[in-house]
Protein backbone atom coordinates (compact mmCIF):
# COMPACT_ATOMS: atom_id res chain seq x y z
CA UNK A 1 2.71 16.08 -26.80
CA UNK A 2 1.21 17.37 -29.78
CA UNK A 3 -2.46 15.32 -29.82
CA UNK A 4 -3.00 16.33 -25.68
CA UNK A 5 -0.54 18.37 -24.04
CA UNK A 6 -0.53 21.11 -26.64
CA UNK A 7 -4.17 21.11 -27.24
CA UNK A 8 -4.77 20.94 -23.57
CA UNK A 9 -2.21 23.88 -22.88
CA UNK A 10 -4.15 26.09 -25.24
CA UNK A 11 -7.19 25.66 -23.97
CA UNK A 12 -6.06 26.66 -20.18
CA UNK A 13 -3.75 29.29 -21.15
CA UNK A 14 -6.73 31.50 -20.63
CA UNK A 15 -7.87 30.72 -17.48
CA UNK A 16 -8.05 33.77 -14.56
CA UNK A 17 -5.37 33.69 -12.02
CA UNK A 18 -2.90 31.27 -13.50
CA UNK A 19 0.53 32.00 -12.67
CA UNK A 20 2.75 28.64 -14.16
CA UNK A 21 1.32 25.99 -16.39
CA UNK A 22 3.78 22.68 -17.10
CA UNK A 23 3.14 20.13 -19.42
CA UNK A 24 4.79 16.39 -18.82
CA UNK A 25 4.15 13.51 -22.32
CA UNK A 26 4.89 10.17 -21.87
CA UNK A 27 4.12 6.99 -23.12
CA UNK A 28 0.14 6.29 -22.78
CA UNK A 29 -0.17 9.48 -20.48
CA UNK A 30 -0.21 13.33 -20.82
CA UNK A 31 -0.16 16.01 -17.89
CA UNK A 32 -0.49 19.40 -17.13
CA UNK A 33 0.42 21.10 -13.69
CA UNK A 34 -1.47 24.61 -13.02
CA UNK A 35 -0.45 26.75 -10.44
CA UNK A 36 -2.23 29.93 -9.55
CA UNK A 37 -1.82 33.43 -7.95
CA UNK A 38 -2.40 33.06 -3.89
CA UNK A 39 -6.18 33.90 -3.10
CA UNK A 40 -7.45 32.10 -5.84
CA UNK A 41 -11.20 30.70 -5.45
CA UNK A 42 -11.12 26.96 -5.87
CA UNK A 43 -14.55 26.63 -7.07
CA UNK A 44 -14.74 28.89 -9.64
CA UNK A 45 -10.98 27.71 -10.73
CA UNK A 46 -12.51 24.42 -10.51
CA UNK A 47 -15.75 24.82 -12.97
CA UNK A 48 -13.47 26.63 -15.32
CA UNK A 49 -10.90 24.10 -15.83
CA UNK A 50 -13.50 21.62 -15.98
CA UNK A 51 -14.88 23.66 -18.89
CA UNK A 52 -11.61 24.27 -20.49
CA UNK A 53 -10.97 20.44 -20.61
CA UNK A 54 -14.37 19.80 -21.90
CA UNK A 55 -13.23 21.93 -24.76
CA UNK A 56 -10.13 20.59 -25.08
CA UNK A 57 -11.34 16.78 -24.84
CA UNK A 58 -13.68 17.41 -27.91
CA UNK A 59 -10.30 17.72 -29.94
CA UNK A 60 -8.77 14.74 -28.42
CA UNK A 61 -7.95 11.84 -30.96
CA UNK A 62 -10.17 8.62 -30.67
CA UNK A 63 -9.16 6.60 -28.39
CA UNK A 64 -8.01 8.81 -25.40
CA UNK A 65 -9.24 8.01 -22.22
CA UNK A 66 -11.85 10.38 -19.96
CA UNK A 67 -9.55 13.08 -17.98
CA UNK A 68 -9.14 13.60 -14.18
CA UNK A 69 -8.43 16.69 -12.12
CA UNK A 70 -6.83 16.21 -9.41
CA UNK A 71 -5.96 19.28 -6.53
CA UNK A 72 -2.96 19.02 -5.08
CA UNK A 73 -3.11 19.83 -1.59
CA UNK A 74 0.67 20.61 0.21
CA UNK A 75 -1.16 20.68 3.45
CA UNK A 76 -1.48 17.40 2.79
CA UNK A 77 1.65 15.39 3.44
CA UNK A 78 2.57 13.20 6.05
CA UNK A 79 3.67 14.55 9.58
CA UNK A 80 5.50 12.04 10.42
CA UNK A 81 6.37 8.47 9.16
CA UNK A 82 6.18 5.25 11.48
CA UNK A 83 8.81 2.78 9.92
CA UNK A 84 8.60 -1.10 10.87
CA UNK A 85 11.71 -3.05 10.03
CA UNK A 86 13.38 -6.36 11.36
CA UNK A 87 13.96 -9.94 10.03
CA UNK A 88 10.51 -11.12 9.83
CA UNK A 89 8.42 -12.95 7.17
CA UNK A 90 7.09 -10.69 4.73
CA UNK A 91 3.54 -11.31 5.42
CA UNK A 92 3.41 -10.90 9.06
CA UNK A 93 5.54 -7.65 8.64
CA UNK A 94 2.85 -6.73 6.10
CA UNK A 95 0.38 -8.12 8.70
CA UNK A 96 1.54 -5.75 11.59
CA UNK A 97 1.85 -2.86 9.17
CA UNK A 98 -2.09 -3.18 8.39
CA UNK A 99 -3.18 -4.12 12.07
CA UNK A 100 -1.24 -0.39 12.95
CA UNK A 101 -3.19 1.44 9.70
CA UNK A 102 -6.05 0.36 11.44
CA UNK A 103 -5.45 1.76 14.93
CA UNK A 104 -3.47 4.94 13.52
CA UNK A 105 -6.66 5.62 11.40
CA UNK A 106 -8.88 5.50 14.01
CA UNK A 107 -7.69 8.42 15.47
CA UNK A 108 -9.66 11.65 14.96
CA UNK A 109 -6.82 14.04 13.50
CA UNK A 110 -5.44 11.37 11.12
CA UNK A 111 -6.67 11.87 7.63
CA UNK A 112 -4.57 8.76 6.21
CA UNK A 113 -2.09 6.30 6.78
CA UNK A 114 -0.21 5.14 3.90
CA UNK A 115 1.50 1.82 3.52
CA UNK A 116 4.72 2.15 1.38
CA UNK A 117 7.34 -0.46 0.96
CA UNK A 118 5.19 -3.56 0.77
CA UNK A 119 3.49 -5.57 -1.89
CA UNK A 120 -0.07 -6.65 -1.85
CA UNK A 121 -0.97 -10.36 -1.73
CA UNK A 122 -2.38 -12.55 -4.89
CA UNK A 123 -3.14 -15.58 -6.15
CA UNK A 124 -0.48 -17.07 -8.89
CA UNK A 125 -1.73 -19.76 -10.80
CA UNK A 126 0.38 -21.88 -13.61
CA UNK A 127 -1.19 -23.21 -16.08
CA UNK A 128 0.80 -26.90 -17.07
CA UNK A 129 -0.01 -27.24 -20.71
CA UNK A 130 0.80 -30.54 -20.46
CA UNK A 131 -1.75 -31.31 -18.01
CA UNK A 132 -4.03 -29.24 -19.92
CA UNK A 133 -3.55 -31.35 -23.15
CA UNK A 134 -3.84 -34.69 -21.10
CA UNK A 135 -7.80 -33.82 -19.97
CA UNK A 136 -8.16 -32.39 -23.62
CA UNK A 137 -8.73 -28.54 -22.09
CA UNK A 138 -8.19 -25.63 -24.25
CA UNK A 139 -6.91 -22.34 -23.09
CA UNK A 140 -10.02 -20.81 -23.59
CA UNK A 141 -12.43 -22.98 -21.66
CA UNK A 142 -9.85 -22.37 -18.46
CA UNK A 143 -10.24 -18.56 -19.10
CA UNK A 144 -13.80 -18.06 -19.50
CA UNK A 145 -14.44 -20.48 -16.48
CA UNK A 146 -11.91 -18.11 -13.59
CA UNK A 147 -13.48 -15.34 -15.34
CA UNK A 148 -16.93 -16.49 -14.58
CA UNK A 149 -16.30 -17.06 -11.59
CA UNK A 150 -15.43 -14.84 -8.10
CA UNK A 151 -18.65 -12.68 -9.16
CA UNK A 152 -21.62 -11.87 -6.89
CA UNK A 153 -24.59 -12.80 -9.08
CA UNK A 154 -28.17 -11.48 -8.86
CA UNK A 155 -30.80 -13.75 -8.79
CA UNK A 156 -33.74 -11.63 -8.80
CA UNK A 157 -36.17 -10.71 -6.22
CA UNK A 158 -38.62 -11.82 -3.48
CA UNK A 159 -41.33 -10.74 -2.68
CA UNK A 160 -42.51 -10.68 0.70
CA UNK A 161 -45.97 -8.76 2.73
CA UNK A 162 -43.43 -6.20 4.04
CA UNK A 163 -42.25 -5.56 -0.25
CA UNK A 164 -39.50 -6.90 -2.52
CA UNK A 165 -35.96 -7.80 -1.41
CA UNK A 166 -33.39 -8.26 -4.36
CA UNK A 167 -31.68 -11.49 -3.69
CA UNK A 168 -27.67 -11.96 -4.61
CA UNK A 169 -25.72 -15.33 -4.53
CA UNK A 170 -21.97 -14.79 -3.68
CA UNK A 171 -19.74 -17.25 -5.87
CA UNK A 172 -16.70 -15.58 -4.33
CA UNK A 173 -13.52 -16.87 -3.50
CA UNK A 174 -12.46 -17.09 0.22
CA UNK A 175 -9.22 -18.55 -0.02
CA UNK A 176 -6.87 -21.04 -2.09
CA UNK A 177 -9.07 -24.21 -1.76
CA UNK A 178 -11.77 -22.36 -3.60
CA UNK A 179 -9.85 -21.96 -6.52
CA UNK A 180 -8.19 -25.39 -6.62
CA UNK A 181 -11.69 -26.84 -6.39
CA UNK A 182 -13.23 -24.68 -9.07
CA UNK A 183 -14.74 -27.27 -11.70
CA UNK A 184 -13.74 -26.48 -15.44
CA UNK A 185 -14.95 -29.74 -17.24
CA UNK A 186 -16.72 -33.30 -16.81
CA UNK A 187 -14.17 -35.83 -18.21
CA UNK A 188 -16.73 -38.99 -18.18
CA UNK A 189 -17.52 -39.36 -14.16
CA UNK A 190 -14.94 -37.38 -13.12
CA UNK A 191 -14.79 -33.44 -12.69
CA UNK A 192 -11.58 -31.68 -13.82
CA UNK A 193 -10.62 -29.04 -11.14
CA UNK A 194 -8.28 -25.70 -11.58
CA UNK A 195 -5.96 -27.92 -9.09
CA UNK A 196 -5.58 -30.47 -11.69
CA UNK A 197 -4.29 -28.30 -14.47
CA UNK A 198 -2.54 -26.03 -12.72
CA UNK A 199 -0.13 -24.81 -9.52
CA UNK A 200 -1.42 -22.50 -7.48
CA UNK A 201 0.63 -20.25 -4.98
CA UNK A 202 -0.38 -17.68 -2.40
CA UNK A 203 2.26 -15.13 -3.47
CA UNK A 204 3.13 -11.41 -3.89
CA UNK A 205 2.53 -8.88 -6.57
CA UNK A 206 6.01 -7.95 -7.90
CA UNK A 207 7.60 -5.26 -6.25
CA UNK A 208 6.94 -2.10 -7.82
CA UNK A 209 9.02 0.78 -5.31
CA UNK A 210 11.01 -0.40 -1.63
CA UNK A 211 11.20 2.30 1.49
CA UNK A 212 14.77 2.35 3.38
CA UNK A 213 15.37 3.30 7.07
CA UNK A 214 18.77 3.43 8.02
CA UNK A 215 19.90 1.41 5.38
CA UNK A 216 17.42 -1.35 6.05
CA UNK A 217 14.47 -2.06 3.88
CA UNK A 218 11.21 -1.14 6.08
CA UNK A 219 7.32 -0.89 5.97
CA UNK A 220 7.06 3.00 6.82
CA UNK A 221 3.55 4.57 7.64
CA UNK A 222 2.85 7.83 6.10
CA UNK A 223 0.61 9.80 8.66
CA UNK A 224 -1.17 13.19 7.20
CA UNK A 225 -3.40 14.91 9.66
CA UNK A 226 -6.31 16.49 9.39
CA UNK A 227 -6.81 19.87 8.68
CA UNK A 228 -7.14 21.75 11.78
CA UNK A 229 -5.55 19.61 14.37
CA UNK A 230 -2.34 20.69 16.42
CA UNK A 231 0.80 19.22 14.69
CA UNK A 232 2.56 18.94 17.64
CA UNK A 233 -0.30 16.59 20.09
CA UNK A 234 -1.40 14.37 16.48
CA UNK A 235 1.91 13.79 16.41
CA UNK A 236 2.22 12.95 20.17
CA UNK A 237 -0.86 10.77 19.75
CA UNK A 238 0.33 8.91 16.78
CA UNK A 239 3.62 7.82 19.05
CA UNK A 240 1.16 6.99 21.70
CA UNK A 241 -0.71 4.67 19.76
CA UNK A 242 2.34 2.76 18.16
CA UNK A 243 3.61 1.98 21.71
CA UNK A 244 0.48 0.63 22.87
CA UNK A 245 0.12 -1.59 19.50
CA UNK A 246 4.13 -2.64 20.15
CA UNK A 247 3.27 -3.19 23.75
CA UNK A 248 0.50 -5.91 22.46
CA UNK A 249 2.82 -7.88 20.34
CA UNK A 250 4.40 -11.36 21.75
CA UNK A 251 7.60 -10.84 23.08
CA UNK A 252 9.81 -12.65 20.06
CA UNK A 253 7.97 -10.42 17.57
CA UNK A 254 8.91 -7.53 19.95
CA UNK A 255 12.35 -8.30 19.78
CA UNK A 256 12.70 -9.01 16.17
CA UNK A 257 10.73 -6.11 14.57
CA UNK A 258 12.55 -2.59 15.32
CA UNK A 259 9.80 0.39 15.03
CA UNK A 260 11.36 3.89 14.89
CA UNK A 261 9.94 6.97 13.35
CA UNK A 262 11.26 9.66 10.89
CA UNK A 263 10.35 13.35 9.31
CA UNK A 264 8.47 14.12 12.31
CA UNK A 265 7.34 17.68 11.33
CA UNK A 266 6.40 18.45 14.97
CA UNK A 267 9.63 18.51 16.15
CA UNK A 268 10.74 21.57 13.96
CA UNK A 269 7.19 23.21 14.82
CA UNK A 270 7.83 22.49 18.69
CA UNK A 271 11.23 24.08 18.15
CA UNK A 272 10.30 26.99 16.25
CA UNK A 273 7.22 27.60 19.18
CA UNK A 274 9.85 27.39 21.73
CA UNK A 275 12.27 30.29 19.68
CA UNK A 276 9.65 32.79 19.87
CA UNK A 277 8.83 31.80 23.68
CA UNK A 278 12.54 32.49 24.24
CA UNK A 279 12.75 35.59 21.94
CA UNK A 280 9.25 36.78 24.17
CA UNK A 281 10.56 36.47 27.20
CA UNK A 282 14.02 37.68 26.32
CA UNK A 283 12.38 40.96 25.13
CA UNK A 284 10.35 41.73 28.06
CA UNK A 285 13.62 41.15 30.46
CA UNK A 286 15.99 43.16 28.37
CA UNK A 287 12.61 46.05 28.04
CA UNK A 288 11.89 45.85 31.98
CA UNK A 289 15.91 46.29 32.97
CA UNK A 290 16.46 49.03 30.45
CA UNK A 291 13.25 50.52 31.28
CA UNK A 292 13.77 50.11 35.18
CA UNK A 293 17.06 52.06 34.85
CA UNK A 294 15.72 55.24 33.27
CA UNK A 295 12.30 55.52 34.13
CA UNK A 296 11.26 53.32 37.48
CA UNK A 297 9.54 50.66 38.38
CA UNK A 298 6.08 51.40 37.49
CA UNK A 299 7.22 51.91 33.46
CA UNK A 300 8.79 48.85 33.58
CA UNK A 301 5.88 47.12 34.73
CA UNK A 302 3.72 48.41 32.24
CA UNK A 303 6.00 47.98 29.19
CA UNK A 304 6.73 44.07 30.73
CA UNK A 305 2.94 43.36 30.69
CA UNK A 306 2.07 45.21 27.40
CA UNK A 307 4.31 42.65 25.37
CA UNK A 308 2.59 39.14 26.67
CA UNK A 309 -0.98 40.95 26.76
CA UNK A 310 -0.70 41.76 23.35
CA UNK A 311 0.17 38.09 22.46
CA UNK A 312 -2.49 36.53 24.14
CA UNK A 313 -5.10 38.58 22.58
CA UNK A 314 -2.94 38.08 19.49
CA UNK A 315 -3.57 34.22 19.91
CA UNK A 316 -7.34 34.90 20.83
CA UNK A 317 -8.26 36.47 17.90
CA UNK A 318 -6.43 34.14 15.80
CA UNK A 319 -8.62 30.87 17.74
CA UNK A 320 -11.51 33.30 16.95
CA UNK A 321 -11.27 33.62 13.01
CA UNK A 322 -10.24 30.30 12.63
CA UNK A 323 -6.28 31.07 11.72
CA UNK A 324 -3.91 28.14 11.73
CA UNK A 325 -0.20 29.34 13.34
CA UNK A 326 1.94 29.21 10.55
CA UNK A 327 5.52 30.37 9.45
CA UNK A 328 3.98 33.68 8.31
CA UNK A 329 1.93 34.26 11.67
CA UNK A 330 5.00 33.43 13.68
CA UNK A 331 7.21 35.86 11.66
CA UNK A 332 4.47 38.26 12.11
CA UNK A 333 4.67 37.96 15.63
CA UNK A 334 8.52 37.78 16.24
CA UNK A 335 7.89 41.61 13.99
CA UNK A 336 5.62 43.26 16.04
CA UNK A 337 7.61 42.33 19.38
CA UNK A 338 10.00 45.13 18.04
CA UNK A 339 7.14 47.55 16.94
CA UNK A 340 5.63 46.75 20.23
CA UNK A 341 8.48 47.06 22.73
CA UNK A 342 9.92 50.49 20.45
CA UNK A 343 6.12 51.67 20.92
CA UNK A 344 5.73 50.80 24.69
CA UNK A 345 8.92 52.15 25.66
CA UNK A 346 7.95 55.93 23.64
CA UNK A 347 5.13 56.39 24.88
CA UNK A 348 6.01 55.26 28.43
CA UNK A 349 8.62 57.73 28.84
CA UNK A 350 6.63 60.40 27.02
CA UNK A 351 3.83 60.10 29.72
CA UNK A 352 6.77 60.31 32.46
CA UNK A 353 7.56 64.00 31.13
């Protein structure tokens, strides 16, 4: 707190448009949140934290690692979340889970599709120091020879009448074999191997976080969208998609593996969309009757078609420069139905007289 947070705090204390600063120390890490005033420009904000922090890293004690600054974007978060769960192996639910990344990526308004709940695949090997006493190996000698190895080394260049190619040989592992095989010392005729002086097991990485759906431990799918793209149809499509992959999977894996989905943010778009439809439509029959009964038929036909004309040039303008529909457009909206059906209805009946 006092070596980076404070000296990183009073360095970006000054900056132009900053409404909250936070600072979080803990052990081998030090943050600070910055949150600015709405209609802030991101690139100038941008060059003049990175300046601040220059300043501010210059006082940093040796040692400290080169900062990042990262935006954080709350348009950003997933849409919905696809969650796999069933009594399966772990690797082929892990298997499944990256076959349907694949396909839910490929779409054009996905940005991402997270994996949570599973744990990546390595390599464990233990070391017997038993074994590695019996073929006289020292600790060392087994390190420096799996560290030397799995690289892709250059081995210069050829050159050729069409010019120079740089030439690379891959030493890389493909799978377990390779590493059992991997010599680490002549003993006489005989090669010593990794396999001799040690087990090795295709395993897991341990598990650092687990995702729950109903109670059950899943593999859940966190699907942002792109900026841009309609809510409501990515989130459609991404349904779509999971179906067909489901539909593709033997029938035992079909019936053992349960896929359901969960904070679907479309469905509280869809049912705000349909609100205002029904608030619309309410307004122009309650406007038509009232203005039917006092005034006639032709005022009620003009109020009725002044409310969803001025939507749908409302809506046109808004495709036009680009605006997204948001909870502040729609509240907008649901506003000037009032203004607009008080206004219609005024100047209607002052025409009349």
């Amino acid at each position: 707190e006092k070596l980076l947070v404070k000296v990183m705090e009073t360095e970006l204390s000054d900056l132009d448009g900053l409404k909250t600063m936070s600072g979080t120390a803990a052990e081998n890490y030090a943050g600070v949140a910055l949150e600015f005033e709405f209609g802030w420009d991101k690139t100038k904000i941008m060059a003049d934290t990175r300046d601040a922090m220059n300043a501010a890293e210059a006082k940093f004690p040796e040692g400290a690692e080169k900062y990042t600054i990262n935006e954080i974007n709350f348009s950003e978060f997933p849409i919905i979340i696809v969650n796999l769960s069933g009594d399966v192996p772990e690797r082929t639910m892990a298997r499944l889970a990256k076959d349907l990344q694949d396909d839910l990526e490929g779409l054009e308004p996905v940005l991402e599709a997270g994996i949570a709940g599973n744990r990546d695949e390595m390599v464990e090997v233990v070391i017997d120091p038993l074994r590695l006493e019996a073929y006289n190996v020292t600790a060392n000698e087994l390190i420096n020879v799996v560290r030397n190895n799995n690289l892709l080394i250059a081995a210069g260049e050829v050159e050729t009448a069409s010019g120079a190619f740089s030439v690379k040989i891959p030493s890389s592992f493909d799978e377990a074999r390779d590493i059992y095989d991997l010599p680490v010392k002549i003993n006489g005729d005989r090669v010593v191997t990794l396999g001799d002086l040690a087990r090795i097991n295709l395993t897991f990485e341990d598990r650092l976080g687990t995702a729950r759906f109903n109670g059950e431990k899943t593999v859940a799918l966190q699907v942002v969208k792109r900026k841009g793209f309609n809510i409501i149809e990515t989130a459609s499509l991404v349904r779509e998609t999971v179906e067909k992959a489901r539909a593709g999977w033997p029938e035992e894996l079909r019936a053992a593996v349960t896929v359901g989905t969960s904070n679907d943010q479309s469905r509280t778009v869809e049912s705000m969309v349909k609100q205002l439809e029904g608030s619309v439509l309410t307004a122009i029959a309650l406007v038509m009757i009232v203005t039917l009964a006092a005034l006639g038929i032709r005022p009620a036909l003009l109020v009725g078609f002044a409310i969803p004309t001025s939507f749908l040039l409302c809506f046109a303008l808004l495709a036009i420069m680009d605006v997204s529909i948001s909870n502040i457009v729609m509240f907008g909206l649901i506003l000037a139905v009032g203004m607009l059906v008080d206004g219609a209805i005024v100047v209607v009946e002052y025409a009349d007289k």
